[in-house]
N, C-alpha and C. Protein backbone atom coordinates (compact mmCIF):
# COMPACT_ATOMS: atom_id res chain seq x y z
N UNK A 1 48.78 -191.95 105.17
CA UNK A 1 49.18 -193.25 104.65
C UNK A 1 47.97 -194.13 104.38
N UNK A 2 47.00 -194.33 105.01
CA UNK A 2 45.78 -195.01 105.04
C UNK A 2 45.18 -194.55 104.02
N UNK A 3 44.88 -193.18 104.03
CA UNK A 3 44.01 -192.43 102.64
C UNK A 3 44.92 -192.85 101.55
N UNK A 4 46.24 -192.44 101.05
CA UNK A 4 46.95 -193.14 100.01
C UNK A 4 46.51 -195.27 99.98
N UNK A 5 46.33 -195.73 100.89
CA UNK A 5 46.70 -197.30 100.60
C UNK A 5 45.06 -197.23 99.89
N UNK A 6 43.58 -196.76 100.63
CA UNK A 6 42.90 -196.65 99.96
C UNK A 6 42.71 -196.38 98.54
N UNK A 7 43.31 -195.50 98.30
CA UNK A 7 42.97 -194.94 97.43
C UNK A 7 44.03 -196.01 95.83
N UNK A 8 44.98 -196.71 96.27
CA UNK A 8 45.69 -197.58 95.76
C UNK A 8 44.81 -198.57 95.62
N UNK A 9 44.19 -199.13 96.83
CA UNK A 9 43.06 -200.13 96.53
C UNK A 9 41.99 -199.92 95.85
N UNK A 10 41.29 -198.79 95.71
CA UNK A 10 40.68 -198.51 94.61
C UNK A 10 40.87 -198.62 93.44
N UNK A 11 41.82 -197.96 93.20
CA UNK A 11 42.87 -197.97 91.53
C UNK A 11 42.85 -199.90 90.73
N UNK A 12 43.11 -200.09 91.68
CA UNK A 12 43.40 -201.83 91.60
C UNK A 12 42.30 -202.61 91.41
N UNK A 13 40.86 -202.07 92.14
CA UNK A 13 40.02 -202.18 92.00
C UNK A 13 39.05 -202.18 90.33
N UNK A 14 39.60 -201.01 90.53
CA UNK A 14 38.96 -200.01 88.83
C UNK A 14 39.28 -201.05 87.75
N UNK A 15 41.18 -201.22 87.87
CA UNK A 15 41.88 -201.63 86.82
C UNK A 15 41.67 -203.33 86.81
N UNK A 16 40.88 -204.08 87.62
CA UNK A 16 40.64 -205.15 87.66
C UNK A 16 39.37 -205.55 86.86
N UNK A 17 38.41 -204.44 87.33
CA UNK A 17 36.99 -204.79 86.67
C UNK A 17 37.23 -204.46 84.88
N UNK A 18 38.16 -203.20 84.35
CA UNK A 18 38.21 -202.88 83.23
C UNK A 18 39.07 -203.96 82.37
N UNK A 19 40.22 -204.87 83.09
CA UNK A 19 40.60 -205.65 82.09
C UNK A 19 39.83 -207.12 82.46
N UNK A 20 38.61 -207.37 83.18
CA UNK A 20 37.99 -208.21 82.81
C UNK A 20 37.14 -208.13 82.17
N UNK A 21 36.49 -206.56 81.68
CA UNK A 21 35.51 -206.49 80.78
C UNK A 21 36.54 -206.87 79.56
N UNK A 22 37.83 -206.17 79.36
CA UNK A 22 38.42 -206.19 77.96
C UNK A 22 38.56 -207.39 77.38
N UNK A 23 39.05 -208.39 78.94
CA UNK A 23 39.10 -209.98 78.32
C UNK A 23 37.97 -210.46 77.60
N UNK A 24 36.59 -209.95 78.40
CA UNK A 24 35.39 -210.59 77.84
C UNK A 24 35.26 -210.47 76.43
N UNK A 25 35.96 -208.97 76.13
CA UNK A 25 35.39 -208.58 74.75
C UNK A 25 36.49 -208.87 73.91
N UNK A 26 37.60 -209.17 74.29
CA UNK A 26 38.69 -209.85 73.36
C UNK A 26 38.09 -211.50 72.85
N UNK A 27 37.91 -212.14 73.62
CA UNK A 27 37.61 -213.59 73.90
C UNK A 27 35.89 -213.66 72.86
N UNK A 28 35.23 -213.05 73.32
CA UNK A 28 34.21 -212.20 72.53
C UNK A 28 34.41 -212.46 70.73
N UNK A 29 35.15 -211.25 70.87
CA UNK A 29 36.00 -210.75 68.96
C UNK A 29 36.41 -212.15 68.86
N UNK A 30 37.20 -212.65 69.27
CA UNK A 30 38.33 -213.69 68.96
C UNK A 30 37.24 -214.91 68.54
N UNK A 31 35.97 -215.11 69.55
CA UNK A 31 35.20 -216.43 69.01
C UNK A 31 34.28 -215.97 67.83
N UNK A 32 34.30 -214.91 67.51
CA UNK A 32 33.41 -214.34 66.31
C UNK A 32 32.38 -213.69 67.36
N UNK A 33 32.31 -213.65 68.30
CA UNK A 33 31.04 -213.30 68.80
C UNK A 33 30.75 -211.73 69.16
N UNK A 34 29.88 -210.84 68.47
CA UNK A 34 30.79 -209.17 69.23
C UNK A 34 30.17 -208.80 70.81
N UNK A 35 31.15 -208.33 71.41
CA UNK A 35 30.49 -207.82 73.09
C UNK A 35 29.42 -207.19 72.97
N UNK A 36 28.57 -207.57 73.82
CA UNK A 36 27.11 -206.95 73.97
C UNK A 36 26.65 -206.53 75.05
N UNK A 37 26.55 -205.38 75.49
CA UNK A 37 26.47 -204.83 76.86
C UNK A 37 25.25 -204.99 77.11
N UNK A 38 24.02 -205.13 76.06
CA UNK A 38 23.01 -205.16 76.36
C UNK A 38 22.09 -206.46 77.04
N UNK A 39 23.21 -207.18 76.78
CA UNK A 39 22.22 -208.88 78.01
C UNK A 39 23.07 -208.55 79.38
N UNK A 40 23.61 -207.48 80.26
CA UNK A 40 23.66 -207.37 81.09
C UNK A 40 22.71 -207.43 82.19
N UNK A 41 22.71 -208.17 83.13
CA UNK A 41 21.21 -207.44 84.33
C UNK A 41 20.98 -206.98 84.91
N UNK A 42 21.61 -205.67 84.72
CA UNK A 42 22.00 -204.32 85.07
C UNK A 42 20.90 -203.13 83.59
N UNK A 43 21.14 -203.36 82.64
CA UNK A 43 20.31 -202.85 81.74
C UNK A 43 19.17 -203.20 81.67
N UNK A 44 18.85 -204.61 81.70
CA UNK A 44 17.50 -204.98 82.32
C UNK A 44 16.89 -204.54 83.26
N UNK A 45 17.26 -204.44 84.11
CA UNK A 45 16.76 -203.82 85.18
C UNK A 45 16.38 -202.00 85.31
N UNK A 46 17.42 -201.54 84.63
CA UNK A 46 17.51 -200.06 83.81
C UNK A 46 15.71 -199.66 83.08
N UNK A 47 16.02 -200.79 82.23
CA UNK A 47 14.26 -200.26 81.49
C UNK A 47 13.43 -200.61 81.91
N UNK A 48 13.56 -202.20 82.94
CA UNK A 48 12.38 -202.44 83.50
C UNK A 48 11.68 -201.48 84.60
N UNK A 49 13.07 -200.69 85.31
CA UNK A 49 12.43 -199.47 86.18
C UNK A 49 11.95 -198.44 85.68
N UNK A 50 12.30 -198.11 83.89
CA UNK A 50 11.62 -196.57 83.73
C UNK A 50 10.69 -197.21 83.43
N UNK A 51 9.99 -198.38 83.00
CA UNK A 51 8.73 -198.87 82.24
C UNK A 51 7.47 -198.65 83.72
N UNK A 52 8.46 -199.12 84.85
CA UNK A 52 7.19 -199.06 85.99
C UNK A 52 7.00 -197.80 85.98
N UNK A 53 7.87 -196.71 85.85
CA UNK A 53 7.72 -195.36 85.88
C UNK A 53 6.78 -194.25 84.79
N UNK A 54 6.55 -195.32 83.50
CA UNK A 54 6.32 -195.10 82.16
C UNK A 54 5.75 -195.94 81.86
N UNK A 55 4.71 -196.68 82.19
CA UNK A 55 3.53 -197.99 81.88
C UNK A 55 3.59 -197.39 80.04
N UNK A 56 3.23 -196.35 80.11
CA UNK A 56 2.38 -196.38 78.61
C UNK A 56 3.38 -195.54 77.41
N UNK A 57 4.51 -195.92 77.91
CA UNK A 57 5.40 -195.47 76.88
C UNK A 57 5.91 -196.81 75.92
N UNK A 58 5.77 -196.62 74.44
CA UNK A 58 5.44 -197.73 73.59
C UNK A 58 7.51 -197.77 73.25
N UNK A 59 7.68 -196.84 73.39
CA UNK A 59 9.47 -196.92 73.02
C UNK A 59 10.39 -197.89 74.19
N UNK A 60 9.86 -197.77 75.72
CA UNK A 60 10.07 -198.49 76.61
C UNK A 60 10.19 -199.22 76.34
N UNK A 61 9.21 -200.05 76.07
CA UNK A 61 8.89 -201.73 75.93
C UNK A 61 9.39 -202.21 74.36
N UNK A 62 9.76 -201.19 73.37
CA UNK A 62 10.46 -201.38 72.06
C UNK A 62 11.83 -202.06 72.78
N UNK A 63 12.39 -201.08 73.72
CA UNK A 63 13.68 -201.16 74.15
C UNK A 63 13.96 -202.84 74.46
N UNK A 64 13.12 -202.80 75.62
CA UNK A 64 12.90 -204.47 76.32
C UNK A 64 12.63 -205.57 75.23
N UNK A 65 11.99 -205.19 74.48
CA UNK A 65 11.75 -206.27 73.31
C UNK A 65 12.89 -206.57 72.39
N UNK A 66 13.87 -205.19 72.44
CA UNK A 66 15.36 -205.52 71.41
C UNK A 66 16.38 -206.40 72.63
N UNK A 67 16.00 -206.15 73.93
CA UNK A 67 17.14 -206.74 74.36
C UNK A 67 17.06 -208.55 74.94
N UNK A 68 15.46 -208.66 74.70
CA UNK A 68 15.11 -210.13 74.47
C UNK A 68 15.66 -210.52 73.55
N UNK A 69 15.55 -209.63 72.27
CA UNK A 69 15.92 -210.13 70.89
C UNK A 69 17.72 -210.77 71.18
N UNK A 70 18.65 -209.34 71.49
CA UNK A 70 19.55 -209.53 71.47
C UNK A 70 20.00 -210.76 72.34
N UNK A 71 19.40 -211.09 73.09
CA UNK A 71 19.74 -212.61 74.51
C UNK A 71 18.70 -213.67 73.69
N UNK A 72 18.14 -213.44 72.33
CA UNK A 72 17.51 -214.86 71.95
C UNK A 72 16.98 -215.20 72.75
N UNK A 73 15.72 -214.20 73.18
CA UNK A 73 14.64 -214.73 74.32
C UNK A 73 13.17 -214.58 73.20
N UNK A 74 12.78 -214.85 72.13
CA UNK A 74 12.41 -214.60 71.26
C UNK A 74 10.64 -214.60 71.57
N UNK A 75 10.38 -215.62 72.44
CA UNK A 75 9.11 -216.06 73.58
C UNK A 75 8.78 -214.45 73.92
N UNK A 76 9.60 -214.39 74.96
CA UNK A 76 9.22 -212.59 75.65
C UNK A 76 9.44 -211.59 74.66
N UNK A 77 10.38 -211.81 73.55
CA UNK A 77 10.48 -210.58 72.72
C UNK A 77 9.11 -210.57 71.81
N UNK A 78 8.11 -211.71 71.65
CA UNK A 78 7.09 -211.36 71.37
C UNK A 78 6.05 -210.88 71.58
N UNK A 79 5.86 -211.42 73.09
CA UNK A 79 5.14 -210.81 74.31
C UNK A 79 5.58 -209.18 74.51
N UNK A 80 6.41 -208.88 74.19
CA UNK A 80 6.90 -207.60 74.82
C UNK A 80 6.18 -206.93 73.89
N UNK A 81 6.71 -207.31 72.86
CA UNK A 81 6.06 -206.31 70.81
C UNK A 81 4.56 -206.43 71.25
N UNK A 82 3.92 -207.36 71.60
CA UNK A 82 2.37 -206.90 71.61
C UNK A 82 2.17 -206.15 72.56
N UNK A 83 2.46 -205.39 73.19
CA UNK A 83 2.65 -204.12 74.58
C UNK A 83 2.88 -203.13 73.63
N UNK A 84 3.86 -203.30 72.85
CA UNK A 84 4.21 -202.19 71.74
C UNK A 84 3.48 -201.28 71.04
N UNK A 85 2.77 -202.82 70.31
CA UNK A 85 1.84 -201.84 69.16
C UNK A 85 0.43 -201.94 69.88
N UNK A 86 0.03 -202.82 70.84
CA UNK A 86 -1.05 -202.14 71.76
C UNK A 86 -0.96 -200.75 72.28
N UNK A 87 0.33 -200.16 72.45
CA UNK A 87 0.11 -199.16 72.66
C UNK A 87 0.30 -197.60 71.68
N UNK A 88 1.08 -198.47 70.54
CA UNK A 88 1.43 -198.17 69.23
C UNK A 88 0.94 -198.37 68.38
N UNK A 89 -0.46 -198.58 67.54
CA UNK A 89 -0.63 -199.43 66.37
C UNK A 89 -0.06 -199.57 65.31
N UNK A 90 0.41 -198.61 64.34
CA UNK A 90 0.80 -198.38 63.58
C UNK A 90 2.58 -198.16 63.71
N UNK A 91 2.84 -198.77 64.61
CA UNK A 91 4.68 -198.85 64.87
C UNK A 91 5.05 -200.31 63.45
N UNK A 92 4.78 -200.46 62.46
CA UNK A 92 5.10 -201.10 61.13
C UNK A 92 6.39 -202.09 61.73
N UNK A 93 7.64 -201.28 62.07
CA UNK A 93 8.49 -202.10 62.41
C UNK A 93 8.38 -203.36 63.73
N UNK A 94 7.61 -202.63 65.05
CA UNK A 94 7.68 -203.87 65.60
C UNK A 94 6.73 -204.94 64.95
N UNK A 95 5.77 -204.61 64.36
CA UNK A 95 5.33 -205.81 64.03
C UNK A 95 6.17 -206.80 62.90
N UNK A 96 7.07 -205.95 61.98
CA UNK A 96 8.21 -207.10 61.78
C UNK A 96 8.84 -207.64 62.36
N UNK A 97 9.54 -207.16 63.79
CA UNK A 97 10.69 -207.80 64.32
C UNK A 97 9.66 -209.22 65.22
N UNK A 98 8.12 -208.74 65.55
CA UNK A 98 7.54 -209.74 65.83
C UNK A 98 7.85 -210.84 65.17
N UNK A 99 6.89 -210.77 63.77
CA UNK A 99 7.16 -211.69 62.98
C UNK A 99 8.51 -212.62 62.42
N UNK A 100 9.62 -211.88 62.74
CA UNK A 100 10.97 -212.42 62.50
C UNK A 100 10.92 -213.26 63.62
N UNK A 101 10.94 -212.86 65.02
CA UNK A 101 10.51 -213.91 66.31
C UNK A 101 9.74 -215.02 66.42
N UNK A 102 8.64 -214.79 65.26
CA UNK A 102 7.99 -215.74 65.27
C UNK A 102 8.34 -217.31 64.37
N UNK A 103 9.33 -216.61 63.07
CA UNK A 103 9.88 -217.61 62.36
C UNK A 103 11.00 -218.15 63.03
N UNK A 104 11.46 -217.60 64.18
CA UNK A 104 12.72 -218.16 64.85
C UNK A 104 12.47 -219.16 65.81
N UNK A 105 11.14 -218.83 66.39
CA UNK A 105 10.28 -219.72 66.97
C UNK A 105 9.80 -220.82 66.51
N UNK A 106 9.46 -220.67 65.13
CA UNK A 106 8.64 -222.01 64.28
C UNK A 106 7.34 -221.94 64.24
N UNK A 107 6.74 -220.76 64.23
CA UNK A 107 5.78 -220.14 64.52
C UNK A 107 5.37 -219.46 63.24
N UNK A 108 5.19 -220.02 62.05
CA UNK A 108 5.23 -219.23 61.05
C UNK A 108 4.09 -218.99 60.36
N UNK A 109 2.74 -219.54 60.82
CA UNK A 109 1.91 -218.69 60.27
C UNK A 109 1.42 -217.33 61.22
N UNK A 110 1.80 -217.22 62.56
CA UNK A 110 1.88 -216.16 62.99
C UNK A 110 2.95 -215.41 62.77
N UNK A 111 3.52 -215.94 62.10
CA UNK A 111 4.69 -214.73 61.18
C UNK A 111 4.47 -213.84 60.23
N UNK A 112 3.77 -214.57 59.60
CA UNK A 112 3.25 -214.26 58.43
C UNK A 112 1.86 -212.92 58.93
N UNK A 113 1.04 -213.45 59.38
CA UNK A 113 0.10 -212.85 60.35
C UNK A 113 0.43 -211.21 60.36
N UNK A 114 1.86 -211.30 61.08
CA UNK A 114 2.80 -210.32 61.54
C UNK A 114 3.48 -209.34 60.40
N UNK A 115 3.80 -209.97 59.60
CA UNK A 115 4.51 -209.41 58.47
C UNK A 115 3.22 -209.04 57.88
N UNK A 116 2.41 -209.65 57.51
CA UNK A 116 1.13 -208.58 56.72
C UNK A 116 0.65 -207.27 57.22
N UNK A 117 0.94 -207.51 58.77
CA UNK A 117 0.73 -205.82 59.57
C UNK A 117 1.48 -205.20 59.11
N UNK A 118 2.76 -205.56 59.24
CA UNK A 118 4.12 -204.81 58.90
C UNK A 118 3.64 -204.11 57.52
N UNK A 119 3.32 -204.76 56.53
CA UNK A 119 3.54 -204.19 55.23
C UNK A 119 2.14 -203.38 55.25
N UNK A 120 0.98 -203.06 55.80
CA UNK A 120 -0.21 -202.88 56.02
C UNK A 120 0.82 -200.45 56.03
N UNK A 121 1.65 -200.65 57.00
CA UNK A 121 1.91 -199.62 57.35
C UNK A 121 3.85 -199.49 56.64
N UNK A 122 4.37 -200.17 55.51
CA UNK A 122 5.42 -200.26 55.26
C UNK A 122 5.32 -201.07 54.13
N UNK A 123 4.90 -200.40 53.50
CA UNK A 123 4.35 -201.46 51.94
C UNK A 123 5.12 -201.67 51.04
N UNK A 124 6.19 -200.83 51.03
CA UNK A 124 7.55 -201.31 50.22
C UNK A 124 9.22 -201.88 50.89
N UNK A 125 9.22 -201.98 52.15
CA UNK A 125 9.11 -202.90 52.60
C UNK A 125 10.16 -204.53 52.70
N UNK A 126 11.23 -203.89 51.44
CA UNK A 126 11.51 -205.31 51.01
C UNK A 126 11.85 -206.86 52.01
N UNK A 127 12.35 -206.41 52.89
CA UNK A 127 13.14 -207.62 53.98
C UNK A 127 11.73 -208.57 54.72
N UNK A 128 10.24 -207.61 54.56
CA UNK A 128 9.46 -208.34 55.17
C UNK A 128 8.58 -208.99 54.21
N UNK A 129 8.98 -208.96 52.76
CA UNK A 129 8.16 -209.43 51.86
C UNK A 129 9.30 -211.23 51.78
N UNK A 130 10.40 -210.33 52.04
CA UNK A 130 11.51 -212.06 52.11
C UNK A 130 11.01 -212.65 52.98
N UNK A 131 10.75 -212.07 54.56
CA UNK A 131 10.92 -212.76 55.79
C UNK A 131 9.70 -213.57 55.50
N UNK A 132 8.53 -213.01 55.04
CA UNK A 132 7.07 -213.91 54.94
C UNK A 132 7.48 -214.64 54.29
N UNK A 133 7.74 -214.22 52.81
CA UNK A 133 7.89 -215.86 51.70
C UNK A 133 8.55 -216.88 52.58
N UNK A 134 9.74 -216.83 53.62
CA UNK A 134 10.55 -217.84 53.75
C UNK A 134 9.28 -218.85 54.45
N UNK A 135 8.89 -218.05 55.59
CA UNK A 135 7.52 -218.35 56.52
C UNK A 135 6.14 -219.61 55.58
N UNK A 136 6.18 -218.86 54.29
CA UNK A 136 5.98 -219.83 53.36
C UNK A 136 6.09 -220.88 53.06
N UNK A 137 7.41 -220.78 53.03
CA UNK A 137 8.25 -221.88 52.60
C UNK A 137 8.07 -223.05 53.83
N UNK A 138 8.30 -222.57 54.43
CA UNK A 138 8.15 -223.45 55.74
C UNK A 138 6.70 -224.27 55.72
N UNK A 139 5.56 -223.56 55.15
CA UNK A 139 4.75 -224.01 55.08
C UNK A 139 4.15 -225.17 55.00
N UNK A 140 5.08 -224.82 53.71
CA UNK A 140 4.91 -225.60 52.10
C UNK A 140 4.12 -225.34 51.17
N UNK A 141 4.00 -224.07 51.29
CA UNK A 141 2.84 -222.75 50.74
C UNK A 141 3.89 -222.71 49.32
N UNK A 142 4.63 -223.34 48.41
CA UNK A 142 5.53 -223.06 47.86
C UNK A 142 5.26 -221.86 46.66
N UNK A 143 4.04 -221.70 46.30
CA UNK A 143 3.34 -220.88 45.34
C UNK A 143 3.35 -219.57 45.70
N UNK A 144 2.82 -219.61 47.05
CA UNK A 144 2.57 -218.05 47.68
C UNK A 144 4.22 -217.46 48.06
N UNK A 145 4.99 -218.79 48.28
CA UNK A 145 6.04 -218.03 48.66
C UNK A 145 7.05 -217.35 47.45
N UNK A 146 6.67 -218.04 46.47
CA UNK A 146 7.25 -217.13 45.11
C UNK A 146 6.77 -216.23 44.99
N UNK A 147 5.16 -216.02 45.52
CA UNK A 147 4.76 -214.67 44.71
C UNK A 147 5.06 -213.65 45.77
N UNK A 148 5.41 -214.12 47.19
CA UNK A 148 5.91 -213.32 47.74
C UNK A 148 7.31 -212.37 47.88
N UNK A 149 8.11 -213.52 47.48
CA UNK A 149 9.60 -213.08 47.22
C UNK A 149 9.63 -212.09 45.52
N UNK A 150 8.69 -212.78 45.13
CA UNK A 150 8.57 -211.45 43.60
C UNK A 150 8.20 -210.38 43.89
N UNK A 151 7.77 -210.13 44.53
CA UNK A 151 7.24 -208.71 45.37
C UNK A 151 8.77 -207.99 46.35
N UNK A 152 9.49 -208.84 46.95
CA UNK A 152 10.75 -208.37 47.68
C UNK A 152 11.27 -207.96 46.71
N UNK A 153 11.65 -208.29 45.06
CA UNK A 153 12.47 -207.97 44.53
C UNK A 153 12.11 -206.74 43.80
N UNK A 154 10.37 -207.07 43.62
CA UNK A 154 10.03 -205.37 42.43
C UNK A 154 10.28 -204.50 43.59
N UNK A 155 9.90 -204.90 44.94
CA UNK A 155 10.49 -203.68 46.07
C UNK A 155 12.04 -203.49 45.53
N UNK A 156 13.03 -204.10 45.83
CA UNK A 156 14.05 -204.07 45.56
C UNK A 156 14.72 -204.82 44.44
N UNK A 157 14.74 -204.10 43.48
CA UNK A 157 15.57 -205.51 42.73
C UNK A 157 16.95 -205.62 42.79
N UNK A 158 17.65 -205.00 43.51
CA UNK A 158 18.79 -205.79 44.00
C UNK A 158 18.94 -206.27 45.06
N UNK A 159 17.99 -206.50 45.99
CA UNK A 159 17.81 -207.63 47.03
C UNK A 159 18.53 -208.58 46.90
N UNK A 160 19.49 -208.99 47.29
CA UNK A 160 20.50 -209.87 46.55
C UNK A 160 19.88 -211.76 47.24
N UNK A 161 19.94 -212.15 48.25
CA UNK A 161 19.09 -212.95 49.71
C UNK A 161 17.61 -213.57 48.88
N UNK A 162 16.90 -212.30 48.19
CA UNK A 162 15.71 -212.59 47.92
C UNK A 162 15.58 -213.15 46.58
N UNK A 163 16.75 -212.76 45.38
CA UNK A 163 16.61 -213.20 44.50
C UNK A 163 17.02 -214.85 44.46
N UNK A 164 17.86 -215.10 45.31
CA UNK A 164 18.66 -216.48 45.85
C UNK A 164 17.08 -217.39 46.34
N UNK A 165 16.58 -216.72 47.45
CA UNK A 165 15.59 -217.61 47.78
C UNK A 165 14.29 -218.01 46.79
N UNK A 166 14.07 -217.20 45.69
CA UNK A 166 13.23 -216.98 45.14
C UNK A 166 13.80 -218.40 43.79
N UNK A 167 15.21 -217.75 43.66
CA UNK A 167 15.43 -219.04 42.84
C UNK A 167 15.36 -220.73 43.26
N UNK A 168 15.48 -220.41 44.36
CA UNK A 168 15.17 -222.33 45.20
C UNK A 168 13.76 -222.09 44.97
N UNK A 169 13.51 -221.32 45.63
CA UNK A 169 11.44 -221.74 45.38
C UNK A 169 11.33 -221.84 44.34
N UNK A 170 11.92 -221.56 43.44
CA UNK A 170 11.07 -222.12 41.93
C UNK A 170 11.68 -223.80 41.76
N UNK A 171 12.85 -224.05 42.14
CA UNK A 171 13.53 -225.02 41.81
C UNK A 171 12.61 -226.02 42.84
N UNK A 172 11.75 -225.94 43.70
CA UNK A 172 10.78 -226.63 44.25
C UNK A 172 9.85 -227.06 43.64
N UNK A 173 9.28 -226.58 42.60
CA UNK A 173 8.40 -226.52 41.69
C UNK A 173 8.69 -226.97 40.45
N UNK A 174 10.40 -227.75 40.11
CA UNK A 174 10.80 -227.97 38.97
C UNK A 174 10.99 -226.57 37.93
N UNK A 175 10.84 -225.18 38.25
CA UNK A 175 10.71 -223.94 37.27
C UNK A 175 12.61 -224.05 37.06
N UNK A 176 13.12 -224.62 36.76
CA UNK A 176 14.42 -224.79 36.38
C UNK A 176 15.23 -223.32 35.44
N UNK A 177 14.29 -223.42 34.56
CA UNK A 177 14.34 -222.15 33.46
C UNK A 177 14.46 -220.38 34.16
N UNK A 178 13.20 -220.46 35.28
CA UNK A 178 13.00 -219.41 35.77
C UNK A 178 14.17 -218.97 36.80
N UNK A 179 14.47 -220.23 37.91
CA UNK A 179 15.49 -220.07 38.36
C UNK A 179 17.27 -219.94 38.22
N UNK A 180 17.15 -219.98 36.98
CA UNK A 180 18.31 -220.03 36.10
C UNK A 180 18.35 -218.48 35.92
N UNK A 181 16.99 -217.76 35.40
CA UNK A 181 17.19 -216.27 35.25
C UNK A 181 17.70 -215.69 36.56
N UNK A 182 16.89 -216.15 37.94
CA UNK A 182 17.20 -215.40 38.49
C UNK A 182 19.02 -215.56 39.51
N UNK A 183 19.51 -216.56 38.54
CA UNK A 183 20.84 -216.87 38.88
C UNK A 183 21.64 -215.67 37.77
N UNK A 184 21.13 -215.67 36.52
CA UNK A 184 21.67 -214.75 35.42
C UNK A 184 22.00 -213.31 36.45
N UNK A 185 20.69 -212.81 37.38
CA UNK A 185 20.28 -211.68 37.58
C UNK A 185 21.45 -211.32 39.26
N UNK A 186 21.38 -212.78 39.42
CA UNK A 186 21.98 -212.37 40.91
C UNK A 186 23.49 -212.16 40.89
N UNK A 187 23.91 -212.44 39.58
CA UNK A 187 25.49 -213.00 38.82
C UNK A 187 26.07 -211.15 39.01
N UNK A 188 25.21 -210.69 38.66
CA UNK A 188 25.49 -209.28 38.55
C UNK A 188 25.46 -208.41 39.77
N UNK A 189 25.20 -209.21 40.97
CA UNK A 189 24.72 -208.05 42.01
C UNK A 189 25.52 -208.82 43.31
N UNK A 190 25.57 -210.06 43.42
CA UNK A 190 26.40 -210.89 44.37
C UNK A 190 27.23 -212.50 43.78
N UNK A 191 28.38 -212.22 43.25
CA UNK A 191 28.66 -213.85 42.81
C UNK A 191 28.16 -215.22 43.87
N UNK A 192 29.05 -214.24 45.13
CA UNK A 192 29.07 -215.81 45.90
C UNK A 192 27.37 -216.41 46.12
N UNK A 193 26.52 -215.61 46.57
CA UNK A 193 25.02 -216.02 46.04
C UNK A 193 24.75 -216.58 45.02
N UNK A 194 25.00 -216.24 43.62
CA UNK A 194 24.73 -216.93 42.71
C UNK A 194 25.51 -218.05 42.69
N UNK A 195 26.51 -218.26 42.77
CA UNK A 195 27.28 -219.70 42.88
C UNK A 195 26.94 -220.48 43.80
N UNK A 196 26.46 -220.09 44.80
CA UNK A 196 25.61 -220.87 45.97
C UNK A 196 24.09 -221.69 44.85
N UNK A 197 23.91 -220.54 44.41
CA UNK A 197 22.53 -220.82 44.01
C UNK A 197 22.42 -221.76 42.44
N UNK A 198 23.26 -221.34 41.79
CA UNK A 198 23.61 -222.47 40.85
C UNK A 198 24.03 -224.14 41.52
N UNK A 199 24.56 -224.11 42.52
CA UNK A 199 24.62 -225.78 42.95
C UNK A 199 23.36 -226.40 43.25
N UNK A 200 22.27 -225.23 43.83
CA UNK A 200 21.01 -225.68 43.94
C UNK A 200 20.22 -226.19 42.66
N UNK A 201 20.45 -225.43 41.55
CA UNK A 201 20.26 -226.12 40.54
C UNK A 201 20.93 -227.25 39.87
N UNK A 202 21.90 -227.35 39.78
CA UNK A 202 22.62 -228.42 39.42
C UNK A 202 22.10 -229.66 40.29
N UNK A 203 22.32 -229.18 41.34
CA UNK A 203 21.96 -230.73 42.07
C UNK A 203 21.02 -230.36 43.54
N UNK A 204 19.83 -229.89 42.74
CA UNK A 204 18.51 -230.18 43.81
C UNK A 204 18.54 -230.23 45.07
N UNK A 205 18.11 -230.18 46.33
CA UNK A 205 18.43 -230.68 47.84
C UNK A 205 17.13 -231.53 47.42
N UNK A 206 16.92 -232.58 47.81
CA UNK A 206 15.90 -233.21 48.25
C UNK A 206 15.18 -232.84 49.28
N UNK A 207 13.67 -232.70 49.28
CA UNK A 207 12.44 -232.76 50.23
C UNK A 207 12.67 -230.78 50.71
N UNK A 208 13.31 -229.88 49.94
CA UNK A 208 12.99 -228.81 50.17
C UNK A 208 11.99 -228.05 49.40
């Protein structure tokens, strides 16, 4: 009788922890947000022990650096990436996801910095030729950041994001004409972008 009540209390146990994960991840879905097992501190703790075990493994500390990313710890997820390609040089991608950290930060000429490694070893490339121009933009580099985003698109010319941003940067510059083409161009590959991007022309944002 004892071994059965145990073993009932267990069951109850099990079925308690599994429909509070489900709630999490219903409640989760339901706010738009998707469940993420990975900001647990239980997984943290997971890589931080093979890393003591594995100092000089560059995939380790990739790991730790995505799950900063994923908890928007963007500070340590940068710190982590330079462990990376110190021990990696030529890992192309972390030095983008650096640089994306770094524009999330406000940190954007070390973004930029970052993204030039990136493309150094990933030269076509397109998402990090966007991510710099925006970094640009931020600047107020408004020149470089067109000629940067023209480069995202001969990478890709259906970059759909890049042709959009590329058309505000000109519309910074008054290029009205130019950004009009690349509304013609985006008409064909994403409406709701281009209709976004036509109000920018029509009616300007001020001080962008």
């Amino acid at each position: 009788m004892k071994k059965t009540r145990g073993m009932i209390i267990c069951v109850v146990a099990v079925l308690a922890v599994l429909t509070a994960c489900s709630k999490e991840e219903k409640e989760n879905r339901q706010s738009g947000q998707p469940y993420n097992p990975y900001t647990t501190e239980s997984v943290y703790g997971e890589v931080q022990k093979k890393i003591k075990e594995n100092p000089k493994d560059p995939e380790l500390w990739y790991k730790l650096a995505d799950l900063y990313d994923r908890n928007a710890q963007y500070a340590d997820e940068v710190e982590t990436l330079k462990k990376v390609v110190e021990l990696k040089p030529d890992m192309g991608y972390a030095y983008f996801k650096m640089g994306t950290a770094y524009n999330r930060l406000g940190r954007h000429k070390e973004a930029i910095d970052a993204f030039k490694e990136t493309l150094r070893y990933m030269p076509d490339y397109a998402v990090a030729y966007n991510n710099m121009g925006i970094a640009y933009g931020k600047l107020g580099k408004t020149e470089d950041e067109i000629a940067t985003l023209r480069k995202a698109i001969k990478a890709r010319p259906s970059y759909a994001i890049a042709r959009y941003n590329l058309g505000v940067a000109y519309m910074k510059t008054g290029r009205r004409d130019d950004a009009k083409r690349e509304y013609e161009e985006l008409k064909k590959i994403d409406a709701r972008l281009a209709e976004a991007l036509m109000k920018e022309i029509e009616n300007p944002a001020k001080g962008k």
